[in-house]
PDB file of N, CA and C in Angstrom:
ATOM      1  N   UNK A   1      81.043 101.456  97.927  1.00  0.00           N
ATOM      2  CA  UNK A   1      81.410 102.319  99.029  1.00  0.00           C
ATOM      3  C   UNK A   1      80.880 103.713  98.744  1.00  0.00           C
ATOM      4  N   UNK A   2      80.145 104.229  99.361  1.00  0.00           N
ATOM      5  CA  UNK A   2      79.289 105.691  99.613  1.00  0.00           C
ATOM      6  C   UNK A   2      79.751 106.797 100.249  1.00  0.00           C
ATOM      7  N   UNK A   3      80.219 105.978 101.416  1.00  0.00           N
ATOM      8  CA  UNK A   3      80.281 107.179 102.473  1.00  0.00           C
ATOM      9  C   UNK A   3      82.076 107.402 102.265  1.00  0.00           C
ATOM     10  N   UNK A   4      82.522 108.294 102.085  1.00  0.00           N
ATOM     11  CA  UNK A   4      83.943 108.815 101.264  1.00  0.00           C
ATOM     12  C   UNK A   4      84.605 110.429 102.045  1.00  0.00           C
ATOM     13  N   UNK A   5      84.533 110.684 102.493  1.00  0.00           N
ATOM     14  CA  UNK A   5      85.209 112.664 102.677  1.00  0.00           C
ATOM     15  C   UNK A   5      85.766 112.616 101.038  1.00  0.00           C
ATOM     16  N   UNK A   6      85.223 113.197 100.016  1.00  0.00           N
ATOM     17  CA  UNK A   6      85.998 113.937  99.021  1.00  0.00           C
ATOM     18  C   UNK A   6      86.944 114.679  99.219  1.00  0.00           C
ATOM     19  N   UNK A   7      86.757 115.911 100.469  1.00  0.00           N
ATOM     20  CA  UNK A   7      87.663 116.109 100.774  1.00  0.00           C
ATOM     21  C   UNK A   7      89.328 115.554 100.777  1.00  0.00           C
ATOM     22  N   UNK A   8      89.016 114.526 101.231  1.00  0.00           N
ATOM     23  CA  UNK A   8      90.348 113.743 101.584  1.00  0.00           C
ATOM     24  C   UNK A   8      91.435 113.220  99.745  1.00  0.00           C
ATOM     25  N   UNK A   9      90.229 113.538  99.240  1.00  0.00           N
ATOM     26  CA  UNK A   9      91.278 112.873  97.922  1.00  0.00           C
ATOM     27  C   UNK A   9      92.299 114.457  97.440  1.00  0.00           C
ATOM     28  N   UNK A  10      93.504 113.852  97.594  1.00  0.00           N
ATOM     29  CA  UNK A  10      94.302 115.202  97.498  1.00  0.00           C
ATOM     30  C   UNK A  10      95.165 114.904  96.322  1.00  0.00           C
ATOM     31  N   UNK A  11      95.401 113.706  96.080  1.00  0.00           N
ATOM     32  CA  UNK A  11      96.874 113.100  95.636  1.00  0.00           C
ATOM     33  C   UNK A  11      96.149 113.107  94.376  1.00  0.00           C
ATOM     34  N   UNK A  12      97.179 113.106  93.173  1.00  0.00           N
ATOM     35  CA  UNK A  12      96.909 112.628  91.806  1.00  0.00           C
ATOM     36  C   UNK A  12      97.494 110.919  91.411  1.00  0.00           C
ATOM     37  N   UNK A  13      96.713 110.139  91.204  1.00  0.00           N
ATOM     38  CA  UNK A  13      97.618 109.061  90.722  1.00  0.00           C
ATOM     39  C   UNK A  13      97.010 108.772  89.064  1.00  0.00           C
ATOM     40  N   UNK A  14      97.989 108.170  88.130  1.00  0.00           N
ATOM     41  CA  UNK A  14      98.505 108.046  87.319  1.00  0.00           C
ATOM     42  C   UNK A  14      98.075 106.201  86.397  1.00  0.00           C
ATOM     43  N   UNK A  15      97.353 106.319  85.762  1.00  0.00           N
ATOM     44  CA  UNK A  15      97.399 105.093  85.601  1.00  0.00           C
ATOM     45  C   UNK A  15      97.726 104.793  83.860  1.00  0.00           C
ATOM     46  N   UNK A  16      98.705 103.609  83.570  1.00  0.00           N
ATOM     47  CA  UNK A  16      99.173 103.925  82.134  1.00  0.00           C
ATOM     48  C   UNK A  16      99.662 102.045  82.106  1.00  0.00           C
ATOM     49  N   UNK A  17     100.434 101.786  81.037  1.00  0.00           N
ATOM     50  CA  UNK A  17     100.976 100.287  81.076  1.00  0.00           C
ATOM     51  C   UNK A  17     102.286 100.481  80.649  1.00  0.00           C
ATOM     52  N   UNK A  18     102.727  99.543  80.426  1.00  0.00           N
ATOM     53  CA  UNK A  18     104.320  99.302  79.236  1.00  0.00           C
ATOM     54  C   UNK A  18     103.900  98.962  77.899  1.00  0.00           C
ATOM     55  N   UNK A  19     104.813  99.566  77.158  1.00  0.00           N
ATOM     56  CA  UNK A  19     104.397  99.331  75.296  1.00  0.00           C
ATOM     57  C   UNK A  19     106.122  99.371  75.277  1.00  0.00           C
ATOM     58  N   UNK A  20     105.861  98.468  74.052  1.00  0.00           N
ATOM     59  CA  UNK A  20     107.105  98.396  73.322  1.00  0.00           C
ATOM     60  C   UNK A  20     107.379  99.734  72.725  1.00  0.00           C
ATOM     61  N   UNK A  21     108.904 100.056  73.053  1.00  0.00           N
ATOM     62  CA  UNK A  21     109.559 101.003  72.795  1.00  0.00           C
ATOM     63  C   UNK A  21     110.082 101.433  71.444  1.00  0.00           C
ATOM     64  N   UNK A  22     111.547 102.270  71.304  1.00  0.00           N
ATOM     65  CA  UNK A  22     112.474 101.805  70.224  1.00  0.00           C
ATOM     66  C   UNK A  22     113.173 100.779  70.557  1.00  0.00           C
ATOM     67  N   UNK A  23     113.779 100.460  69.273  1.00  0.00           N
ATOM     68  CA  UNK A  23     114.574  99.312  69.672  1.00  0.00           C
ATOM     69  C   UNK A  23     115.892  99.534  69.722  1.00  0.00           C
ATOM     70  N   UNK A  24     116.818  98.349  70.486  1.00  0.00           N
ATOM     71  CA  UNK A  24     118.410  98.904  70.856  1.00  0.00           C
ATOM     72  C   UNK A  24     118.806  98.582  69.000  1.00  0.00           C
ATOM     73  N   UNK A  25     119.538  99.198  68.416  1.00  0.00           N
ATOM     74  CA  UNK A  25     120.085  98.664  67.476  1.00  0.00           C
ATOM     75  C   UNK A  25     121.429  97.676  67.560  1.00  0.00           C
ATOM     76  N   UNK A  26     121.862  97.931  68.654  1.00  0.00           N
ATOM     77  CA  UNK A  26     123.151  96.356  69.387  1.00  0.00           C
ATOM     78  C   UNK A  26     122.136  95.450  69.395  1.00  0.00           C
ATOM     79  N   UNK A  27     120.851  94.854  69.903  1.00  0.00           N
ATOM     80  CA  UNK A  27     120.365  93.779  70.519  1.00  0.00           C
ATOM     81  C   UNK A  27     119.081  93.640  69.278  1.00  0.00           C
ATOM     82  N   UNK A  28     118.313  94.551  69.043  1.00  0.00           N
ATOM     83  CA  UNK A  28     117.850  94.380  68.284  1.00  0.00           C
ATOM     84  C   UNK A  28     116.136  94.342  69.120  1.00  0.00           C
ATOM     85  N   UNK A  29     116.611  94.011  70.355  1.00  0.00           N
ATOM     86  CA  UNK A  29     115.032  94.033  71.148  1.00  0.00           C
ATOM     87  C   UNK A  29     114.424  95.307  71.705  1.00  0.00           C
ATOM     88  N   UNK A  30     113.175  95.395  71.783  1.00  0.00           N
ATOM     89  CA  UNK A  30     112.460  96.140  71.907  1.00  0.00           C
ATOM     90  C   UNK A  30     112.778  96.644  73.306  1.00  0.00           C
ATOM     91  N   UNK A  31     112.760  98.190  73.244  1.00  0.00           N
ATOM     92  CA  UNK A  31     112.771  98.853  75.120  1.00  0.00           C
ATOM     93  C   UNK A  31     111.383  98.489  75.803  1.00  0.00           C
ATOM     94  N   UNK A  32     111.188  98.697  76.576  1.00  0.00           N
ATOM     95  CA  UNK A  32     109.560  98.567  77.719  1.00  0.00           C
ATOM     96  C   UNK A  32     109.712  99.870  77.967  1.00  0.00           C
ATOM     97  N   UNK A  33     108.305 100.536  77.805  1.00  0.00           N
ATOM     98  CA  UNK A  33     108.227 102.158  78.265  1.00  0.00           C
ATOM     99  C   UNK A  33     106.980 102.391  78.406  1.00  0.00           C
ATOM    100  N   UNK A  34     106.597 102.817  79.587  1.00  0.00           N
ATOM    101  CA  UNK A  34     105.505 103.055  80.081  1.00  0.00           C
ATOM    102  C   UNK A  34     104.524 104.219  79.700  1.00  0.00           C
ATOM    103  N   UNK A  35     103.457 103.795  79.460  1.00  0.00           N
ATOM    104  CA  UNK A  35     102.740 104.669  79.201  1.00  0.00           C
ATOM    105  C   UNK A  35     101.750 105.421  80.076  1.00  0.00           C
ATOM    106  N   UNK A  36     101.875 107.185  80.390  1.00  0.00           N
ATOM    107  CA  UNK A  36     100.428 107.224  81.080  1.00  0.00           C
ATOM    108  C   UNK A  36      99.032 107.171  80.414  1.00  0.00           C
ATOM    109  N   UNK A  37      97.985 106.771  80.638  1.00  0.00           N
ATOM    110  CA  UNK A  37      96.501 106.763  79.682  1.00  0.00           C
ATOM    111  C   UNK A  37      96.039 108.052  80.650  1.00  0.00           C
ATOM    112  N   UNK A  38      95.769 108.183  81.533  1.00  0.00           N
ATOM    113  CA  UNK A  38      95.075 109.142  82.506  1.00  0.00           C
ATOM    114  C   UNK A  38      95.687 108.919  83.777  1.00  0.00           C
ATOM    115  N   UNK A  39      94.997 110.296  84.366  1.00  0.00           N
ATOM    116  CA  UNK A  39      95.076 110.164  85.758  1.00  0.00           C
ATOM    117  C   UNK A  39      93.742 110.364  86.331  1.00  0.00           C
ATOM    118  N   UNK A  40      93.535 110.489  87.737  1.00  0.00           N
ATOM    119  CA  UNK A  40      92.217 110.912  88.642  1.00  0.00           C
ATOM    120  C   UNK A  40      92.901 111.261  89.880  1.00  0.00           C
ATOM    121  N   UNK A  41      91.525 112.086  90.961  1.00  0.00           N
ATOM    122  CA  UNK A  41      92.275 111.913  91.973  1.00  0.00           C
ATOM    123  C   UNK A  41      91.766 111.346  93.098  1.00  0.00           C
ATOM    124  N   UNK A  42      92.428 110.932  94.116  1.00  0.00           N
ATOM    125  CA  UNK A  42      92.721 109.327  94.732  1.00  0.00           C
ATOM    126  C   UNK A  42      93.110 110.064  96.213  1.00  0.00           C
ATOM    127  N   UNK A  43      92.773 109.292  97.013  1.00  0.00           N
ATOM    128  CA  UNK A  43      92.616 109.872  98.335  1.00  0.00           C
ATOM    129  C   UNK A  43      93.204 108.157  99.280  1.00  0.00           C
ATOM    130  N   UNK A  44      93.762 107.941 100.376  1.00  0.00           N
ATOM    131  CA  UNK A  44      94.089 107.297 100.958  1.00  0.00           C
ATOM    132  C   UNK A  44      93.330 106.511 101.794  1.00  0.00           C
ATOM    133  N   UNK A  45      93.108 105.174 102.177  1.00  0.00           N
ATOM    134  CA  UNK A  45      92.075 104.498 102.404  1.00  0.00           C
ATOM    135  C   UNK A  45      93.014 103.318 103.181  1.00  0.00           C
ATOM    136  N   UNK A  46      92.222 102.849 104.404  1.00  0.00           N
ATOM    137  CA  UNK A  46      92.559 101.768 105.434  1.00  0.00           C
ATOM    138  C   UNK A  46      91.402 101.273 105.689  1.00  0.00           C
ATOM    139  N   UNK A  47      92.072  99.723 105.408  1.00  0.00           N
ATOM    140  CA  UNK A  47      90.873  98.868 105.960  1.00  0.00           C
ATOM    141  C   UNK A  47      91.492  97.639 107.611  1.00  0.00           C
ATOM    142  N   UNK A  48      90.388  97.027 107.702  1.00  0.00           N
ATOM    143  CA  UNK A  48      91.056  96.365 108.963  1.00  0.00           C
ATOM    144  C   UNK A  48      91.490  94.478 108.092  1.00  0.00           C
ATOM    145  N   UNK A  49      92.094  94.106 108.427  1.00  0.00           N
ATOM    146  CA  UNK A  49      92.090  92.601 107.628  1.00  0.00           C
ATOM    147  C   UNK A  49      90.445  92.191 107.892  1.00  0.00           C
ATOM    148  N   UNK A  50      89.734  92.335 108.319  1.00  0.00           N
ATOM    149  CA  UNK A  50      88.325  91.581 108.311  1.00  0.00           C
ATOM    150  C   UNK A  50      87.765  92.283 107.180  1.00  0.00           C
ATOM    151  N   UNK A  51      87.644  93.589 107.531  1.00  0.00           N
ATOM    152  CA  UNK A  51      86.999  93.928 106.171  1.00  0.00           C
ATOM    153  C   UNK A  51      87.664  93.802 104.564  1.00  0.00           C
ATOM    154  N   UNK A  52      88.980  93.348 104.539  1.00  0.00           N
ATOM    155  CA  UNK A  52      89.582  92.771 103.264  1.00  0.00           C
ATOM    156  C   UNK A  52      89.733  91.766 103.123  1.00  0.00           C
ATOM    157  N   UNK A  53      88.806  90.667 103.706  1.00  0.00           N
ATOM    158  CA  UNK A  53      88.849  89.252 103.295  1.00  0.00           C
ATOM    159  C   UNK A  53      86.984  89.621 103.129  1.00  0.00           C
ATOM    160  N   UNK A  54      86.565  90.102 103.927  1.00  0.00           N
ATOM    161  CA  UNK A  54      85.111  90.388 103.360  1.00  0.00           C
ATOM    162  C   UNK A  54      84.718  91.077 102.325  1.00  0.00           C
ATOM    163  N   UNK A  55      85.380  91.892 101.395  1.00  0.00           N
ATOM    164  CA  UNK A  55      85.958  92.888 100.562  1.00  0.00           C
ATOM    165  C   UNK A  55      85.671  91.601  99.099  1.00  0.00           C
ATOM    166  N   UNK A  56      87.028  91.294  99.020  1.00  0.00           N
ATOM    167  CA  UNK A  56      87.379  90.532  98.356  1.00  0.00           C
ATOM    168  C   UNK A  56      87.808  89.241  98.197  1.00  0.00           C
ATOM    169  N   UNK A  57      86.885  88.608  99.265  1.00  0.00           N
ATOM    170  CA  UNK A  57      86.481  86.744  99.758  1.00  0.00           C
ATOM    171  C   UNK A  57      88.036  86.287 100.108  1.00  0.00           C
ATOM    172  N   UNK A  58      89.338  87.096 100.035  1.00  0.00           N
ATOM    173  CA  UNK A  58      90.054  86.479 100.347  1.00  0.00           C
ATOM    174  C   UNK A  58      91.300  87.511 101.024  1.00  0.00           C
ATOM    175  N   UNK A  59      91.823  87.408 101.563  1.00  0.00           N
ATOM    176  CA  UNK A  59      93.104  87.995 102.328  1.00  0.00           C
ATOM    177  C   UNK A  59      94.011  88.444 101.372  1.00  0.00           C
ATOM    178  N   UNK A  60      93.977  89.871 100.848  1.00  0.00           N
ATOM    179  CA  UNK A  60      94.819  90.696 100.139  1.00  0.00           C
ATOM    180  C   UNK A  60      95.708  91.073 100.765  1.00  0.00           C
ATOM    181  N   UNK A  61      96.586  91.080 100.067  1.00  0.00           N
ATOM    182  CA  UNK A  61      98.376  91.725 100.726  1.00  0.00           C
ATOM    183  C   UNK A  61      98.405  92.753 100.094  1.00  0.00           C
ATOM    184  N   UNK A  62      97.687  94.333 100.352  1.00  0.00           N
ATOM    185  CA  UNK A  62      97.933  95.523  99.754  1.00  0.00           C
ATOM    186  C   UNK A  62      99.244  95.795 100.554  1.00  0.00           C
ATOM    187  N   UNK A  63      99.928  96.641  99.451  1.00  0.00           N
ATOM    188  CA  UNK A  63     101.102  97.381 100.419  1.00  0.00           C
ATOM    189  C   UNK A  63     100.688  99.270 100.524  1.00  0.00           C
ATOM    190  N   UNK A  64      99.029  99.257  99.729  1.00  0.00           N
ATOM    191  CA  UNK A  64      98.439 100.679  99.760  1.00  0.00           C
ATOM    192  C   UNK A  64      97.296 100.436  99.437  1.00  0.00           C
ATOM    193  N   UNK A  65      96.685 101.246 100.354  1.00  0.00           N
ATOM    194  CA  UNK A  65      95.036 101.367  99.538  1.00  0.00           C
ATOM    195  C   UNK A  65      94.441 102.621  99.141  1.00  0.00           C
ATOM    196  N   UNK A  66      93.592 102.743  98.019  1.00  0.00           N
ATOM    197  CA  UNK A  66      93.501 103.917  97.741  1.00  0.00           C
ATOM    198  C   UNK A  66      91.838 104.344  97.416  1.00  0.00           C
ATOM    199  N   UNK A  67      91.150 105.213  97.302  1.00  0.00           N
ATOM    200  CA  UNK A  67      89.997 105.353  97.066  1.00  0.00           C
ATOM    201  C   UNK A  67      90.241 106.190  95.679  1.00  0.00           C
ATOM    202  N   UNK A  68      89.227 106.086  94.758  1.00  0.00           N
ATOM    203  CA  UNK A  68      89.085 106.593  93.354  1.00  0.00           C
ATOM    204  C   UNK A  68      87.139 107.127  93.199  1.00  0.00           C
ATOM    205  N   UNK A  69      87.469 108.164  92.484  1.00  0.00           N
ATOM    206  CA  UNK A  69      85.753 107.772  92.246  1.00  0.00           C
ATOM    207  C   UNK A  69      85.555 106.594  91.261  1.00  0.00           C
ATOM    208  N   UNK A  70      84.004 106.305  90.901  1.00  0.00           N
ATOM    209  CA  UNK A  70      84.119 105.042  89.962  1.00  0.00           C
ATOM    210  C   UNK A  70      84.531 105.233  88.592  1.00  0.00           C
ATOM    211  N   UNK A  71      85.390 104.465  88.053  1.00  0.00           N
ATOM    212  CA  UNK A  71      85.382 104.264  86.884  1.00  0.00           C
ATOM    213  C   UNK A  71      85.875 103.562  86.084  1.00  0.00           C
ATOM    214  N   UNK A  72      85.059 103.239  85.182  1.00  0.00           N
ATOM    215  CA  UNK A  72      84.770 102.073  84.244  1.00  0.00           C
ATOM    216  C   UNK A  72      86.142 101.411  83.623  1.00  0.00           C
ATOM    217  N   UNK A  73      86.925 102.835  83.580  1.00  0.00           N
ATOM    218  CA  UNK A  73      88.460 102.369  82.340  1.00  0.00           C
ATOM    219  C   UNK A  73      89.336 101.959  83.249  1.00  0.00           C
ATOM    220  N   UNK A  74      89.536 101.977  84.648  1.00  0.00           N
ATOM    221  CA  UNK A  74      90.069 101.167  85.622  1.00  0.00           C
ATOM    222  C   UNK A  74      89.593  99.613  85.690  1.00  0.00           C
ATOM    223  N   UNK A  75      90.815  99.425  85.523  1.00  0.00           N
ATOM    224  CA  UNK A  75      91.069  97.597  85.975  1.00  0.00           C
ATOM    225  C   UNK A  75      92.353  96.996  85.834  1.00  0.00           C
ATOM    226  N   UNK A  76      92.305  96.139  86.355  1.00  0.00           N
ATOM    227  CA  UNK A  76      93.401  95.298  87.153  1.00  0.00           C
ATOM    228  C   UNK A  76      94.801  94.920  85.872  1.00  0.00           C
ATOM    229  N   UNK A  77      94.352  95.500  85.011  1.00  0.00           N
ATOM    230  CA  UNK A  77      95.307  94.899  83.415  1.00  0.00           C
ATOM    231  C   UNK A  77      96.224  96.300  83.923  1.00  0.00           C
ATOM    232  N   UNK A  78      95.869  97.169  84.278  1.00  0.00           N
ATOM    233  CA  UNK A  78      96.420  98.836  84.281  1.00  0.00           C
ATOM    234  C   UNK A  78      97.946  99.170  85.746  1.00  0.00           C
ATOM    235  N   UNK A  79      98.742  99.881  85.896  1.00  0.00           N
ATOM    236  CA  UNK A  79      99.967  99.914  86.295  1.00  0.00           C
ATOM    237  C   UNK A  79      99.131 101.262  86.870  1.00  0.00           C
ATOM    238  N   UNK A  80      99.683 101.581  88.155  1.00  0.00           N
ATOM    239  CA  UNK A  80      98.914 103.071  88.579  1.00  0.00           C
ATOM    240  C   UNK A  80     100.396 103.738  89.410  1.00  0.00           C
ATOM    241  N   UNK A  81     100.813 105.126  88.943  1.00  0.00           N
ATOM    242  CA  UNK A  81     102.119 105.251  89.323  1.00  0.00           C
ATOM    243  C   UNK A  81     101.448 106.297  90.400  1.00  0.00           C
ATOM    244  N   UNK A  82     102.009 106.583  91.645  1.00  0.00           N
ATOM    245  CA  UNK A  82     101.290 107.087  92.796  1.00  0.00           C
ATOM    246  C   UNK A  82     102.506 107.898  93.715  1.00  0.00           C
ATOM    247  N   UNK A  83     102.939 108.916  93.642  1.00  0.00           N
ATOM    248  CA  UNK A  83     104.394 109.474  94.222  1.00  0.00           C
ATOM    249  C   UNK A  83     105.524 108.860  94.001  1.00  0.00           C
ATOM    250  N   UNK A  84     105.224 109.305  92.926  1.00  0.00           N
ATOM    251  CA  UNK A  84     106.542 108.356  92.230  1.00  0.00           C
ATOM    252  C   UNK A  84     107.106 107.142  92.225  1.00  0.00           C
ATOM    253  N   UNK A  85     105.804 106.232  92.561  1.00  0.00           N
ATOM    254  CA  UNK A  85     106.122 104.607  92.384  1.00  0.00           C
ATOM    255  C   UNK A  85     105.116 104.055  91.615  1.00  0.00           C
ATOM    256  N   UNK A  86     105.437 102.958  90.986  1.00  0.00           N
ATOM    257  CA  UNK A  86     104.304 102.279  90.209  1.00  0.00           C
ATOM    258  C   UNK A  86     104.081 101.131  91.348  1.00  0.00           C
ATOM    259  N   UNK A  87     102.854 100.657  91.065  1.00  0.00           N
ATOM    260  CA  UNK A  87     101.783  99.718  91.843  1.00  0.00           C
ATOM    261  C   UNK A  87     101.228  98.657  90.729  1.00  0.00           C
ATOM    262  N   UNK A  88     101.351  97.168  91.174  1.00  0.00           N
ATOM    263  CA  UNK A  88     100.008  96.669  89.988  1.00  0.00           C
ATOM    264  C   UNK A  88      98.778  96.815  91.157  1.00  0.00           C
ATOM    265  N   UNK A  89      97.649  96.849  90.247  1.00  0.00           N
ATOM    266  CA  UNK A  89      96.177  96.525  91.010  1.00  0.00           C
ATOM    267  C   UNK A  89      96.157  95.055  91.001  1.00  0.00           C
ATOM    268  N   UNK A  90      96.227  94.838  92.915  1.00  0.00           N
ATOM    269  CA  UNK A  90      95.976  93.313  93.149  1.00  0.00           C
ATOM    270  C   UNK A  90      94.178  93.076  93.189  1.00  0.00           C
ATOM    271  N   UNK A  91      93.179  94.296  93.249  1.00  0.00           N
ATOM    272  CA  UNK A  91      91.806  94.119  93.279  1.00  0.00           C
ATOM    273  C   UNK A  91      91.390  95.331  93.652  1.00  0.00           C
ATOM    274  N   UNK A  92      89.897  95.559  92.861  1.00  0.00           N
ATOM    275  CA  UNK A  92      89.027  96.458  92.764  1.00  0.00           C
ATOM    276  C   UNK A  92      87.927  96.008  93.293  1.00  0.00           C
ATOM    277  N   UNK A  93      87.782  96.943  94.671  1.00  0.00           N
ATOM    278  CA  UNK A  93      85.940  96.964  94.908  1.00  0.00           C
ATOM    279  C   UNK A  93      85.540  98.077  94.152  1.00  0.00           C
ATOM    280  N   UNK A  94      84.208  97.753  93.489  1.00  0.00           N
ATOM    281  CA  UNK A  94      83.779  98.998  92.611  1.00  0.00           C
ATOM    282  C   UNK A  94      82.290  98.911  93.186  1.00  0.00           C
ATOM    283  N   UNK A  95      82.107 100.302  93.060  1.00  0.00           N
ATOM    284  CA  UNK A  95      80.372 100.564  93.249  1.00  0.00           C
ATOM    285  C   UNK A  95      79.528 101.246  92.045  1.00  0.00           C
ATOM    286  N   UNK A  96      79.073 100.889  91.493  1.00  0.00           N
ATOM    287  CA  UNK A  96      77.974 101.566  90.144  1.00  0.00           C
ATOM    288  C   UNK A  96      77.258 102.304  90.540  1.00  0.00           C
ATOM    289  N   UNK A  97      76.826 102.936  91.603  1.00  0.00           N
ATOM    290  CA  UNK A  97      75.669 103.990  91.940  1.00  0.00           C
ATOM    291  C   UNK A  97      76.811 105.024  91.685  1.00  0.00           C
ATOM    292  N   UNK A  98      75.507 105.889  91.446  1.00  0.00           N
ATOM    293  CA  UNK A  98      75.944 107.233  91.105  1.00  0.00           C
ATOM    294  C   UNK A  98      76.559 107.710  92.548  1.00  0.00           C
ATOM    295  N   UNK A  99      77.878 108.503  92.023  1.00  0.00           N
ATOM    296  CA  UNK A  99      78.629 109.253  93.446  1.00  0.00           C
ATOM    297  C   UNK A  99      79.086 108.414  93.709  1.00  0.00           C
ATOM    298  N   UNK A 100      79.573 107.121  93.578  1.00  0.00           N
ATOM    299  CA  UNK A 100      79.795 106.525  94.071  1.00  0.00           C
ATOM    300  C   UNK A 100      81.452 106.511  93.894  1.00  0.00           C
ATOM    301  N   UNK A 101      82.710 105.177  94.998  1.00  0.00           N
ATOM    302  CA  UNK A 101      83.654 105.238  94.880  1.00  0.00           C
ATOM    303  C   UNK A 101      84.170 103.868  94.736  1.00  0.00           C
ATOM    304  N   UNK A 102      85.620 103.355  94.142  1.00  0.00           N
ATOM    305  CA  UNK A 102      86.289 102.493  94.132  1.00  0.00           C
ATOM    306  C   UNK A 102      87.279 102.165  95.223  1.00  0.00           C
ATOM    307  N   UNK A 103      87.298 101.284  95.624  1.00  0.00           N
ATOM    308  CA  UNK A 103      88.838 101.009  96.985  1.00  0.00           C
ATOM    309  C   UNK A 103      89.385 100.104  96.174  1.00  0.00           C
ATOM    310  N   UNK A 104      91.056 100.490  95.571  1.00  0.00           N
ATOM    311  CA  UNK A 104      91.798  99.697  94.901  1.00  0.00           C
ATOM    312  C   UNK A 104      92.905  99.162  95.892  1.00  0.00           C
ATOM    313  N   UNK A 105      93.319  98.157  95.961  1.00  0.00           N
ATOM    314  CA  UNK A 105      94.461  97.527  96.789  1.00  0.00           C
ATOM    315  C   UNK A 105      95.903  97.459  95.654  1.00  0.00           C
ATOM    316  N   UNK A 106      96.708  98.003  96.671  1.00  0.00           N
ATOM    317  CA  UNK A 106      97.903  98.360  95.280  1.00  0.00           C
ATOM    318  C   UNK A 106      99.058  97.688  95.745  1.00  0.00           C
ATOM    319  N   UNK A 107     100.275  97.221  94.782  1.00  0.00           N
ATOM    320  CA  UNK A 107     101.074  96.250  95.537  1.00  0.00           C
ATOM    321  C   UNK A 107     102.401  96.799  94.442  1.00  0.00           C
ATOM    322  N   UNK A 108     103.623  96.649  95.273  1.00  0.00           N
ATOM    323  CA  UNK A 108     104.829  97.237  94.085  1.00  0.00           C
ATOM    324  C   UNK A 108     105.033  96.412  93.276  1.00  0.00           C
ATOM    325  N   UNK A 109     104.887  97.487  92.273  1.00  0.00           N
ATOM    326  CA  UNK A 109     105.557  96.760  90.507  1.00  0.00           C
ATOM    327  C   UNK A 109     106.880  96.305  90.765  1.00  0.00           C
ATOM    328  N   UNK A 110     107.326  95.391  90.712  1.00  0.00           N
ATOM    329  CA  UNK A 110     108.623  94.478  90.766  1.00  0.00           C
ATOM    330  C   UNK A 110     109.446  94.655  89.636  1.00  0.00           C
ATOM    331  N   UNK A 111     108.576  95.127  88.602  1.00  0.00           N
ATOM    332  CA  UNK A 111     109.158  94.694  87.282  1.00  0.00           C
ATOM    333  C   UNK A 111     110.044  96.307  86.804  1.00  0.00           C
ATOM    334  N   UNK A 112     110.131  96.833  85.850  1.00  0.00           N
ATOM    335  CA  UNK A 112     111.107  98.159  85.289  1.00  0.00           C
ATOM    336  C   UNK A 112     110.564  99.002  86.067  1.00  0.00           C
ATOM    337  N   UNK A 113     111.259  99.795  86.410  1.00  0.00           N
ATOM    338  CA  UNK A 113     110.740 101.072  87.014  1.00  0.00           C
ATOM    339  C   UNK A 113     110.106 102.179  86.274  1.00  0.00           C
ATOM    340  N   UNK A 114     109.874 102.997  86.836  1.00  0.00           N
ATOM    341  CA  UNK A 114     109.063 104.614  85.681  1.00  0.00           C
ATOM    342  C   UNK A 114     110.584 105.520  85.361  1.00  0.00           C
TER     343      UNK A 114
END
């Protein structure tokens, strides 16, 4: 994807995972605590359902979409926290030309909160 308004990217989002924590000394198990690795900034993006089954050969259920510029340390293993909610990445269109941008489809983390 090329054609982008930079302009439009206003928002900061956040991308980090869960790592084992301290541990409870009652239970003995490890906390889940999220980590941030980086952030970038990320601008808001709509597609029509045709172009997200053409996108990504199949019918994504984003509950957000977002534009990123490209980059490499983004992928789908990564948790992206975005106004104060975390998201997993259900799929990345990425473009390798220079200037170029990412459209990530983002869906709520179900799992611990931030």
């Amino acid at each position: 994807m090329k054609k982008y308004d930079i302009s439009r990217m206003k928002q900061r989002v956040e991308f980090g995972s869960y790592t084992s924590g301290e541990r409870n000394p009652n239970t003995g198990m490890a906390k889940q605590v999220y980590t941030p690795s980086f952030s970038m900034w990320c601008g808001d993006y709509s597609m029509t359902v045709n172009q997200s089954v053409n996108v990504t050969g199949r019918l994504v259920e984003a509950e957000r979409m977002i534009v990123i510029r490209h980059n490499k340390q983004v992928n789908d293993q990564l948790l992206a926290n975005l106004d104060g909610k975390l998201y997993t990445i259900i799929s990345i269109n990425s473009d390798d030309d220079l200037n170029a941008f990412d459209v990530l489809a983002l869906k709520n983390y179900r799992g611990i909160k931030v």
